[in-house]
C-alpha atoms as a PDB file:
ATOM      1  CA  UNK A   1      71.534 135.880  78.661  1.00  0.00           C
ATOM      2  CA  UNK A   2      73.630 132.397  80.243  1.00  0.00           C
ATOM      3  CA  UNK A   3      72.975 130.022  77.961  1.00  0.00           C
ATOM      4  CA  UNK A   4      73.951 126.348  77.583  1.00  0.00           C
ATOM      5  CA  UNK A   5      75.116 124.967  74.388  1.00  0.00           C
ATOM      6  CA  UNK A   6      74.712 121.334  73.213  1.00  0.00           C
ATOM      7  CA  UNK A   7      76.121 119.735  70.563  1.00  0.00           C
ATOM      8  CA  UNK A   8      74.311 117.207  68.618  1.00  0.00           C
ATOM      9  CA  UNK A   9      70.875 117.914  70.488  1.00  0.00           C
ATOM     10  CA  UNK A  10      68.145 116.754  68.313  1.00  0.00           C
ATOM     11  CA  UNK A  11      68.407 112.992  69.889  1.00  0.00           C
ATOM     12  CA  UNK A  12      70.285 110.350  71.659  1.00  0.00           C
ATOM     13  CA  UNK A  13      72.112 111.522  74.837  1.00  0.00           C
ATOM     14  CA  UNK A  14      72.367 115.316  73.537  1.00  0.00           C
ATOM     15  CA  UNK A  15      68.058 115.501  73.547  1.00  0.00           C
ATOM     16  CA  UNK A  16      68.024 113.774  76.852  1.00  0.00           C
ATOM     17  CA  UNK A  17      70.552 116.800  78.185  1.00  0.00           C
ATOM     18  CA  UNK A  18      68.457 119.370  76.837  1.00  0.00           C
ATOM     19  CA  UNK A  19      65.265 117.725  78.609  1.00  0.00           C
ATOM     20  CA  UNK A  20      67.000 117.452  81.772  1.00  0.00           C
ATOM     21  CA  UNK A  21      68.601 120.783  82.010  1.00  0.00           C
ATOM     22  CA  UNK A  22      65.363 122.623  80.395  1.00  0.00           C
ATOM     23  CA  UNK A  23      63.498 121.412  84.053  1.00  0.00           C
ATOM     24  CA  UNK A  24      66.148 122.690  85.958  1.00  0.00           C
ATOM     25  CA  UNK A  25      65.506 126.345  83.846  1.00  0.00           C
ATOM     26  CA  UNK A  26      68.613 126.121  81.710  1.00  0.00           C
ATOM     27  CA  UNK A  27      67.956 128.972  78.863  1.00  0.00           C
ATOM     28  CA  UNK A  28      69.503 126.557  75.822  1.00  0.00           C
ATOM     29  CA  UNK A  29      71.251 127.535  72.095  1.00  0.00           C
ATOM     30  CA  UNK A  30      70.737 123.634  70.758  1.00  0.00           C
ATOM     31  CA  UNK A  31      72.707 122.522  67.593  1.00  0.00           C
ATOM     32  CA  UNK A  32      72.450 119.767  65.039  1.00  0.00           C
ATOM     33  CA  UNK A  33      71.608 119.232  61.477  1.00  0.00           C
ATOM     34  CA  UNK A  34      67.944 118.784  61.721  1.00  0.00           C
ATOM     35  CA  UNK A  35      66.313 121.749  61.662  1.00  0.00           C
ATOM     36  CA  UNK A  36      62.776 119.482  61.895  1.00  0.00           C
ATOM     37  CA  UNK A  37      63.534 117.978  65.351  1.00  0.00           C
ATOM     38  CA  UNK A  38      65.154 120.871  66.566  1.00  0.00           C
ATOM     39  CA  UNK A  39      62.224 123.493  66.138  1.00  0.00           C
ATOM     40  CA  UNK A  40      60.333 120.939  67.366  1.00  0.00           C
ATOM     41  CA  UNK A  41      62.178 120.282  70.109  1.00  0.00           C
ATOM     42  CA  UNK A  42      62.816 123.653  70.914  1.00  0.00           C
ATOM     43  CA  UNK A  43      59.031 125.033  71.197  1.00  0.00           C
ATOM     44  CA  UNK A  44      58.434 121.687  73.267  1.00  0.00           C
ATOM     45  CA  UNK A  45      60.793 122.681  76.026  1.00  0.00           C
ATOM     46  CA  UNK A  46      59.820 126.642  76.026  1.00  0.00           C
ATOM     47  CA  UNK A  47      56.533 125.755  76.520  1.00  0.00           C
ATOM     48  CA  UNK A  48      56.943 123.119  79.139  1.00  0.00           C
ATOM     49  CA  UNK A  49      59.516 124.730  81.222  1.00  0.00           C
ATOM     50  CA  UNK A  50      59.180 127.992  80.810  1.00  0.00           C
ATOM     51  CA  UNK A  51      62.816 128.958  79.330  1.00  0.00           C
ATOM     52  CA  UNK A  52      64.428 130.313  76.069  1.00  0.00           C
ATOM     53  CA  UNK A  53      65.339 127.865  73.816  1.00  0.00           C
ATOM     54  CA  UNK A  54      66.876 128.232  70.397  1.00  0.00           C
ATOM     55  CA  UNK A  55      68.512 126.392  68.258  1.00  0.00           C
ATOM     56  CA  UNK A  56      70.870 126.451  65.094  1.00  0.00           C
ATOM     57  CA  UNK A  57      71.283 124.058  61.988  1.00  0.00           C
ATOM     58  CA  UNK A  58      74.863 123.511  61.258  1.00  0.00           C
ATOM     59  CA  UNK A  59      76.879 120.326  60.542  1.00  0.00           C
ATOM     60  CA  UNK A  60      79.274 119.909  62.672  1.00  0.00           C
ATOM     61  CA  UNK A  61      81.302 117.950  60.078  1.00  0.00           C
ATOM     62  CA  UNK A  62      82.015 120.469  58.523  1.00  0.00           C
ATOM     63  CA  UNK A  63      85.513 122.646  58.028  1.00  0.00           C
ATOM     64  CA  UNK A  64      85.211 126.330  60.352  1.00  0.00           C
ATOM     65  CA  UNK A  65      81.757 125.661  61.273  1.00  0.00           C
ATOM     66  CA  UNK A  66      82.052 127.158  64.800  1.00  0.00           C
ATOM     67  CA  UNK A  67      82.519 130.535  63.108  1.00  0.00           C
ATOM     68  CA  UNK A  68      79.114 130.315  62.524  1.00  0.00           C
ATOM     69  CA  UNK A  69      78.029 129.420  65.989  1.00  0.00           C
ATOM     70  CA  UNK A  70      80.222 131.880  67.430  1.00  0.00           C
ATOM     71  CA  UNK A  71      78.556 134.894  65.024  1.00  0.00           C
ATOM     72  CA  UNK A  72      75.243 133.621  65.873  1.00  0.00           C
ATOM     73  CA  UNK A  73      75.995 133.424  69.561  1.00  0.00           C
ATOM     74  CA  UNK A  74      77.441 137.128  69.930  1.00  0.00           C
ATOM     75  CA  UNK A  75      74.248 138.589  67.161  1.00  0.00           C
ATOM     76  CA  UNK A  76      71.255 137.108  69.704  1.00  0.00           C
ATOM     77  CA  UNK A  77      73.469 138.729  72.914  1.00  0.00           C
ATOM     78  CA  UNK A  78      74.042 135.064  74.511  1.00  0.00           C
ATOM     79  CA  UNK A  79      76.528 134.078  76.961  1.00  0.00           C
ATOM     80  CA  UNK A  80      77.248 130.163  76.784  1.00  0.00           C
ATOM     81  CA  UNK A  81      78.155 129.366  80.387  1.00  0.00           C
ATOM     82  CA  UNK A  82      77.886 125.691  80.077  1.00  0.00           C
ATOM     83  CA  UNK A  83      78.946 123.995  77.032  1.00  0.00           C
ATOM     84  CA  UNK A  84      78.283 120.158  76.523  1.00  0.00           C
ATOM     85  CA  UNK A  85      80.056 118.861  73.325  1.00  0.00           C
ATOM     86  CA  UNK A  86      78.120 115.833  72.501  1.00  0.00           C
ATOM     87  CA  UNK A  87      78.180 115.369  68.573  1.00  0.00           C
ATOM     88  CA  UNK A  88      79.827 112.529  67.257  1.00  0.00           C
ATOM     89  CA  UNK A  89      79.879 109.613  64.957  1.00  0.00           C
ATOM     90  CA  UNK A  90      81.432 106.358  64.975  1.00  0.00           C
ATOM     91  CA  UNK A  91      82.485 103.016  62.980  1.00  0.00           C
ATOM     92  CA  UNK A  92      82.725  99.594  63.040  1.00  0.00           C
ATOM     93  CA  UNK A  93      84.605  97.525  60.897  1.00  0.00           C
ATOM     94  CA  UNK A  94      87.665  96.589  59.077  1.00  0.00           C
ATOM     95  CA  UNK A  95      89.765 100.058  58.546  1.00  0.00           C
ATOM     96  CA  UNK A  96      89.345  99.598  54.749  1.00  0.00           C
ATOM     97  CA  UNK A  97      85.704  99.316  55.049  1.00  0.00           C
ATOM     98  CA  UNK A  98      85.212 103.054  54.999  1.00  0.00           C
ATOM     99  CA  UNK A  99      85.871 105.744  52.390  1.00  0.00           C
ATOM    100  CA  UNK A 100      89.051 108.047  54.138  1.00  0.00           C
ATOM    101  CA  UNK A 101      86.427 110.833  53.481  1.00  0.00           C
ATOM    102  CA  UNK A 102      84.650 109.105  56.140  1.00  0.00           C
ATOM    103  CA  UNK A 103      87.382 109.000  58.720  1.00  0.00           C
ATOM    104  CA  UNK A 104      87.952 112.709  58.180  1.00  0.00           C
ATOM    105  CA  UNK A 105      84.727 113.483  58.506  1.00  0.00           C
ATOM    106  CA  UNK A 106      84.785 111.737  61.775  1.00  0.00           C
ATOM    107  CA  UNK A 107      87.921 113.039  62.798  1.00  0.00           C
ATOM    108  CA  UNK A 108      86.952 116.345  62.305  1.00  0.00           C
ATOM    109  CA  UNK A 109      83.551 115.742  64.262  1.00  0.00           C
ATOM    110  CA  UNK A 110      84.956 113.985  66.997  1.00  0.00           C
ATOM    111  CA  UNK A 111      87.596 116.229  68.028  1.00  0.00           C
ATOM    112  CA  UNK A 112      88.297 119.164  65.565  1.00  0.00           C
ATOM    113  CA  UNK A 113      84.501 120.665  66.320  1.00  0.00           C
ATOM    114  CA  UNK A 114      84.703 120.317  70.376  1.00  0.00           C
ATOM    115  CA  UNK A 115      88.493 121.918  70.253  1.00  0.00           C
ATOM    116  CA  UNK A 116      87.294 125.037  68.366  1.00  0.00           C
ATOM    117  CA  UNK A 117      83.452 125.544  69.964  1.00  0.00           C
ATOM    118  CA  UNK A 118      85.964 125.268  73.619  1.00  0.00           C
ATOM    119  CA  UNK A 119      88.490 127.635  72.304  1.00  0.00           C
ATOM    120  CA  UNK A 120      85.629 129.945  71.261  1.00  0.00           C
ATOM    121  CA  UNK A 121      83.922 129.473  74.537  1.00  0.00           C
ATOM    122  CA  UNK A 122      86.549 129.242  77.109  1.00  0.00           C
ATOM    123  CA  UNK A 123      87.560 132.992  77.154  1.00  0.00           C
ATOM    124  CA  UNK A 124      84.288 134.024  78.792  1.00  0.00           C
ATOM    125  CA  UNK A 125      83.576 131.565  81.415  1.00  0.00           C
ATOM    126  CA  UNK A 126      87.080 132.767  82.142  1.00  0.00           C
ATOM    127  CA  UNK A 127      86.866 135.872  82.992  1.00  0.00           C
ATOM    128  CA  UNK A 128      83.667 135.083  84.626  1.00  0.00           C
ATOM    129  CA  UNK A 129      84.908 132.882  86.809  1.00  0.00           C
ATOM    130  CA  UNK A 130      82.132 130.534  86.004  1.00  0.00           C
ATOM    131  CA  UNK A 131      81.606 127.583  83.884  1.00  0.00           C
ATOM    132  CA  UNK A 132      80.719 123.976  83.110  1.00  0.00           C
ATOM    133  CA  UNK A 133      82.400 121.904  80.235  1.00  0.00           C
ATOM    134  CA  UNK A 134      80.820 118.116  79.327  1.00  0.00           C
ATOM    135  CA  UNK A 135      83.003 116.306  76.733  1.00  0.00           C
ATOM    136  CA  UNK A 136      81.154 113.377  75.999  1.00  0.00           C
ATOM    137  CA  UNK A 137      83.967 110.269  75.028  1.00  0.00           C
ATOM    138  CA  UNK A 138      83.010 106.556  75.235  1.00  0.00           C
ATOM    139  CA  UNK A 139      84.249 103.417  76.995  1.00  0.00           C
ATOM    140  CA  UNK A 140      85.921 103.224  73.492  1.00  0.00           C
ATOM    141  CA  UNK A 141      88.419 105.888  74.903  1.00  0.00           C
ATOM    142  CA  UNK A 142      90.224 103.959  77.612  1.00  0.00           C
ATOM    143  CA  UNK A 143      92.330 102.087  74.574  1.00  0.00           C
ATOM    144  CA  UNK A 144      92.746 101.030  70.681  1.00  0.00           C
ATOM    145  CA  UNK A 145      90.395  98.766  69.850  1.00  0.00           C
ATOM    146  CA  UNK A 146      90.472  96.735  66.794  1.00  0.00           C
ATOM    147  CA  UNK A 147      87.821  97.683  64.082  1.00  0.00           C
ATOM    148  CA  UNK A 148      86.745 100.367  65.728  1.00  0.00           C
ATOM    149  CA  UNK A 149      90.412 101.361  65.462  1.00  0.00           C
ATOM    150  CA  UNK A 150      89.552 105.721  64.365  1.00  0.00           C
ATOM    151  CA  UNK A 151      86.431 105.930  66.591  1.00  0.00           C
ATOM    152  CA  UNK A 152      88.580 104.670  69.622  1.00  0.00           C
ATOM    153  CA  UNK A 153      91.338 106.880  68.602  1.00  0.00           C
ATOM    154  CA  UNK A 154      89.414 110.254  68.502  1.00  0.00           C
ATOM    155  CA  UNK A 155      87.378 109.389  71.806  1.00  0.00           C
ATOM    156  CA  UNK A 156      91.219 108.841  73.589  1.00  0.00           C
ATOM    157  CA  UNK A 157      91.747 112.436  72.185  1.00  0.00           C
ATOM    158  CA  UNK A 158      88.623 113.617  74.003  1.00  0.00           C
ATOM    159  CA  UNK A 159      89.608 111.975  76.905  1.00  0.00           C
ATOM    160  CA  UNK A 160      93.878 113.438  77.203  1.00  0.00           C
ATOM    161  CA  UNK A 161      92.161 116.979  76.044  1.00  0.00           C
ATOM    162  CA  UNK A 162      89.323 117.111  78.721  1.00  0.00           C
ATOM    163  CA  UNK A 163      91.590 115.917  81.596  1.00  0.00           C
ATOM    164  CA  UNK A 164      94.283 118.510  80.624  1.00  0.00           C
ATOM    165  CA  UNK A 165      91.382 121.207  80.189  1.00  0.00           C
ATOM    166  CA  UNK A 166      90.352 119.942  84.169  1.00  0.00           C
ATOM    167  CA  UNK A 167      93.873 120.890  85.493  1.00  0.00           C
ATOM    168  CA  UNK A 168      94.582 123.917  83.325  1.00  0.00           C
ATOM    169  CA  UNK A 169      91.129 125.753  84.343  1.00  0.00           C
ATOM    170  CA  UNK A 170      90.184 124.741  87.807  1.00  0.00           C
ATOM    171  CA  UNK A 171      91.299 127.579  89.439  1.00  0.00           C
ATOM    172  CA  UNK A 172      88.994 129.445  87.191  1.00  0.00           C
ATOM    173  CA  UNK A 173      86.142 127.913  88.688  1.00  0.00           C
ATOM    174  CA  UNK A 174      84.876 126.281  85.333  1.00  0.00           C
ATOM    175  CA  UNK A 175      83.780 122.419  86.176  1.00  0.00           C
ATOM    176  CA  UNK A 176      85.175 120.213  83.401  1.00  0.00           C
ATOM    177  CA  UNK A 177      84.247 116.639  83.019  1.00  0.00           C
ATOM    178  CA  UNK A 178      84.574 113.625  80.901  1.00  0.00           C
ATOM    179  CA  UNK A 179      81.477 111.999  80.071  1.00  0.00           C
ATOM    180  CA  UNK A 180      82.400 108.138  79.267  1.00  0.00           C
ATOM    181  CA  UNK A 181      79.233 106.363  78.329  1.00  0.00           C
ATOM    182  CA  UNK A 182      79.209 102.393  76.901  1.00  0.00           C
ATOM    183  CA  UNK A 183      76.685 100.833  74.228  1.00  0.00           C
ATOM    184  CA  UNK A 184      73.558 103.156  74.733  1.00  0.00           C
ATOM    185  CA  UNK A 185      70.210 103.398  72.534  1.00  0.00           C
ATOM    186  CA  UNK A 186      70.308 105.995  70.042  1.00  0.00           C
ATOM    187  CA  UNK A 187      71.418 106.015  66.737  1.00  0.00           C
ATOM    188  CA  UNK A 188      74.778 105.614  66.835  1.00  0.00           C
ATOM    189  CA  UNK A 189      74.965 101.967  65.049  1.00  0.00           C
ATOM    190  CA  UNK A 190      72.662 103.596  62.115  1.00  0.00           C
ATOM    191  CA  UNK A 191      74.948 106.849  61.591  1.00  0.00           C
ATOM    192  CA  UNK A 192      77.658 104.605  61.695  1.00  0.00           C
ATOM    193  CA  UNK A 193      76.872 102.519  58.724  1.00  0.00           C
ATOM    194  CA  UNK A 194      76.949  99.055  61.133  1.00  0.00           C
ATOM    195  CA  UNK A 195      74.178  96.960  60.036  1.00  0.00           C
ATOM    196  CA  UNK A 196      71.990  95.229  62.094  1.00  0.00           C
ATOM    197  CA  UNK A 197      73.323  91.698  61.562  1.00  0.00           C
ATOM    198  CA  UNK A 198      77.223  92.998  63.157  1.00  0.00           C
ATOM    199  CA  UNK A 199      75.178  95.797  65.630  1.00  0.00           C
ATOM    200  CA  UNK A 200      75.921  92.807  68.718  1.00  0.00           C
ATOM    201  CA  UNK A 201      79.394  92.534  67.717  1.00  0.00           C
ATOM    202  CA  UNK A 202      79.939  95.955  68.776  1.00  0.00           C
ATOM    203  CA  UNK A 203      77.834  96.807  72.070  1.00  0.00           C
ATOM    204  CA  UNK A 204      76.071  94.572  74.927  1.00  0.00           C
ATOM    205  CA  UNK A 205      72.863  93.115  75.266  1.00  0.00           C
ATOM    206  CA  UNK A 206      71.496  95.496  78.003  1.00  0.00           C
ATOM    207  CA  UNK A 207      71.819  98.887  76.290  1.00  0.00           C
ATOM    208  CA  UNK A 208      72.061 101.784  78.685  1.00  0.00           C
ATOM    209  CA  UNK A 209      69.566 104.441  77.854  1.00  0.00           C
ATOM    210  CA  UNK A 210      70.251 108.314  76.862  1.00  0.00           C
ATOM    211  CA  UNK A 211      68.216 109.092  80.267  1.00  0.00           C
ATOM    212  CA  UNK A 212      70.528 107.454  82.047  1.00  0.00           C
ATOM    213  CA  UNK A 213      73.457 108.846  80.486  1.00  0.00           C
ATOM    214  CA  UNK A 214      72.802 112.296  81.629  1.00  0.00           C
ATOM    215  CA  UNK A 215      71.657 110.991  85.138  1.00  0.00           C
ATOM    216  CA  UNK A 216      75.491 109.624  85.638  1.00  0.00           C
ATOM    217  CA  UNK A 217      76.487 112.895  84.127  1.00  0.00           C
ATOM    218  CA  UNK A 218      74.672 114.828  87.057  1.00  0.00           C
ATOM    219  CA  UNK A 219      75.826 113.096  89.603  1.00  0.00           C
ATOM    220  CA  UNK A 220      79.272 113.355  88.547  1.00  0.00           C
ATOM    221  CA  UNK A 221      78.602 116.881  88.347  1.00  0.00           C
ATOM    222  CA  UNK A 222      77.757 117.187  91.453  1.00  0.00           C
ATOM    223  CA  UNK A 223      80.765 115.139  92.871  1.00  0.00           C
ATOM    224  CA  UNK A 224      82.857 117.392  90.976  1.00  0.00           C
ATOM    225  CA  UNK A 225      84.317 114.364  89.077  1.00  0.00           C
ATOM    226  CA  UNK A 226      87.075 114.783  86.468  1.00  0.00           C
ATOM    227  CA  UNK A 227      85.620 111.737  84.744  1.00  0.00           C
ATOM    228  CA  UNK A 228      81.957 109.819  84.785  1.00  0.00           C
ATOM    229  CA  UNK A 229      81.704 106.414  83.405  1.00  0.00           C
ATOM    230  CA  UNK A 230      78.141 105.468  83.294  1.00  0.00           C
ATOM    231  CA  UNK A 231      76.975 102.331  84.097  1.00  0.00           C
ATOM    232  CA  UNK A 232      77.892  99.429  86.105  1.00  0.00           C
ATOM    233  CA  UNK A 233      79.316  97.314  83.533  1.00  0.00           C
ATOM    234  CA  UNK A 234      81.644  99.685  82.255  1.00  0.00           C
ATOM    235  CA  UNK A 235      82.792 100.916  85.560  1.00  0.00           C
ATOM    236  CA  UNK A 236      84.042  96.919  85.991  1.00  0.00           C
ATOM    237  CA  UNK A 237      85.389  96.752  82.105  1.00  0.00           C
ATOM    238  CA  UNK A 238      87.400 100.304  82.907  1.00  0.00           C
ATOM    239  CA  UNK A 239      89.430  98.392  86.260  1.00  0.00           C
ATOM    240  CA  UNK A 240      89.894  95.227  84.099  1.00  0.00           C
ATOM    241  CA  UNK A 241      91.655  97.258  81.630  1.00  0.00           C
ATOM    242  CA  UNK A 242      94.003  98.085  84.094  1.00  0.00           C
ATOM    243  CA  UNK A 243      94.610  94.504  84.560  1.00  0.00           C
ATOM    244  CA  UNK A 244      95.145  92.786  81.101  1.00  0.00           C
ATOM    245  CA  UNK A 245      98.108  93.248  79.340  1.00  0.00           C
ATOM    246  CA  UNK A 246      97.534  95.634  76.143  1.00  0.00           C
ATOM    247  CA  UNK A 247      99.117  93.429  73.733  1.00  0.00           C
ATOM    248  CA  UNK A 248      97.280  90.516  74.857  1.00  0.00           C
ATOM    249  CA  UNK A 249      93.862  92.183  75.217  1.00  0.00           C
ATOM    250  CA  UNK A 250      94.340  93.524  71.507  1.00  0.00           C
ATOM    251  CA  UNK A 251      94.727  90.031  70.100  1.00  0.00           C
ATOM    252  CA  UNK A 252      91.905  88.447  72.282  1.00  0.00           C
ATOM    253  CA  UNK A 253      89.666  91.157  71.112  1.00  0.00           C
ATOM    254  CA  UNK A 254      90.734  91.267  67.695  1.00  0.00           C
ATOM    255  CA  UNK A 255      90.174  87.430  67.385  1.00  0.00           C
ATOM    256  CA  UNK A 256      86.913  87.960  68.337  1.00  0.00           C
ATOM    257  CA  UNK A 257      85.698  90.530  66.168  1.00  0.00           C
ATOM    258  CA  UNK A 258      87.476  88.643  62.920  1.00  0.00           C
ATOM    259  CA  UNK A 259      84.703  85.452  64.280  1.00  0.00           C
ATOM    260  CA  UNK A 260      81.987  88.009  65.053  1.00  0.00           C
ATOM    261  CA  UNK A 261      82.179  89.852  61.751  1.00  0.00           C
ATOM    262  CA  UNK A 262      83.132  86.644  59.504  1.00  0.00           C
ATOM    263  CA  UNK A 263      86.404  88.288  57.989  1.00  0.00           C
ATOM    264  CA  UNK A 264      88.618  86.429  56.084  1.00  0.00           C
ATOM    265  CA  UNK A 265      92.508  87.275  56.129  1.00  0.00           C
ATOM    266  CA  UNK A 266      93.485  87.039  52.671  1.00  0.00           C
END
């Protein structure tokens, strides 16, 4: 049975994928680490729409955790066809501010977990001839960015791995796009331990919201786009990075964020 997998689906721009795709009758194989909101979630859509959705509890996190997707995958006879890697976590803050268990974890997350579940993937939508790939980035990928210096880092691996994976299997018919979303509302800031009082440091005012996310991310679908920023406002901030000098944008910004966040250089 085609399925479509996605990655960190029990909220945020992940739920809002499964909601969208479950009314155009996508059968969907949902993962996170809530099994609550994914059962949930799960029965909701069936019943609405009609389809077969499952789910599985894994974190993501974690060290060879695809093995388990991939043996859970091949034991209920599914046939992932579209694959939306969406899980991830962030930071915000000096570098020293988090434990290096942290970073790993993120690391790991970010980019070890959507390497290994598109490895595991790939192979069949190959020799089908058929498949879709989302990689979900951030505006934080276009460049380093001072205290959010490992977030930034692993969403500019997302970005050089899904535009290589664009060129290397379009001539196997599988669509592969980068999903580059800004400041949006889910629980990002919460996950990643930035408390409410620095939360404006690190996004804008007018939050985009997960809906609207996956809205840009059809359209760009449909256009066949390599890469979908969504929203306005970051389509303008991704031409003016074009423009400023990187040395000179990292001190501007990193000036700011030392006021913003009140740290002291000792």
């Amino acid at each position: 049975m085609k399925t479509t997998l996605i990655t960190g689906a029990s909220s945020g721009i992940g739920e809002a994928f499964a909601k969208r795709l479950a009314k155009e009758k996508h059968n969907l194989l949902l993962v996170a680490r809530s099994e609550i909101k994914l059962k949930s979630l799960c029965q909701s859509l069936s019943n609405q729409n009609g389809i077969d959705a499952q789910y599985i509890t894994v974190d993501l996190a974690k060290k060879d955790c695809y093995k388990l997707i991939a043996d859970e995958v091949k034991k209920r006879n599914l046939e992932v066809n579209w694959l939306i890697n969406n899980a991830g976590i962030g930071s915000g803050g000096d570098i020293l501010e988090y434990s290096l268990e942290d970073y790993q974890n993120m690391m790991h997350l970010n980019m070890d977990a959507m390497v290994a579940l598109t490895y595991t993937f790939l192979p069949q939508m190959r020799a089908a001839k058929n498949g879709t790939i989302i990689n979900v980035s951030s505006m934080a990928g276009f460049g380093a960015i001072p205290y959010m210096n490992i977030y930034a880092a692993t969403k500019g691996f997302v970005k050089y791995f899904t535009e290589a994976l664009w060129e290397e299997n379009r001539l196997y018919n599988i669509q592969t796009m980068l999903l580059c979303p800004g400041a949006t509302e889910t629980g990002f800031f919460d996950a990643a331990k930035i408390g409410n009082e620095r939360k404006s440091s690190f996004s804008t005012k007018n939050l985009e919201t997960p809906d609207a996310v996956v809205e840009s991310a059809m359209k760009g679908l449909r256009k066949k786009s390599m890469v979908t920023i969504s929203g306005f406002q970051n389509k303008i901030a991704r031409r003016l990075l074009f423009i400023v000098p990187t040395k000179f944008g990292l001190k501007m910004w990193g000036n700011q964020m030392r006021k913003n966040l009140k740290l002291e250089i000792k």
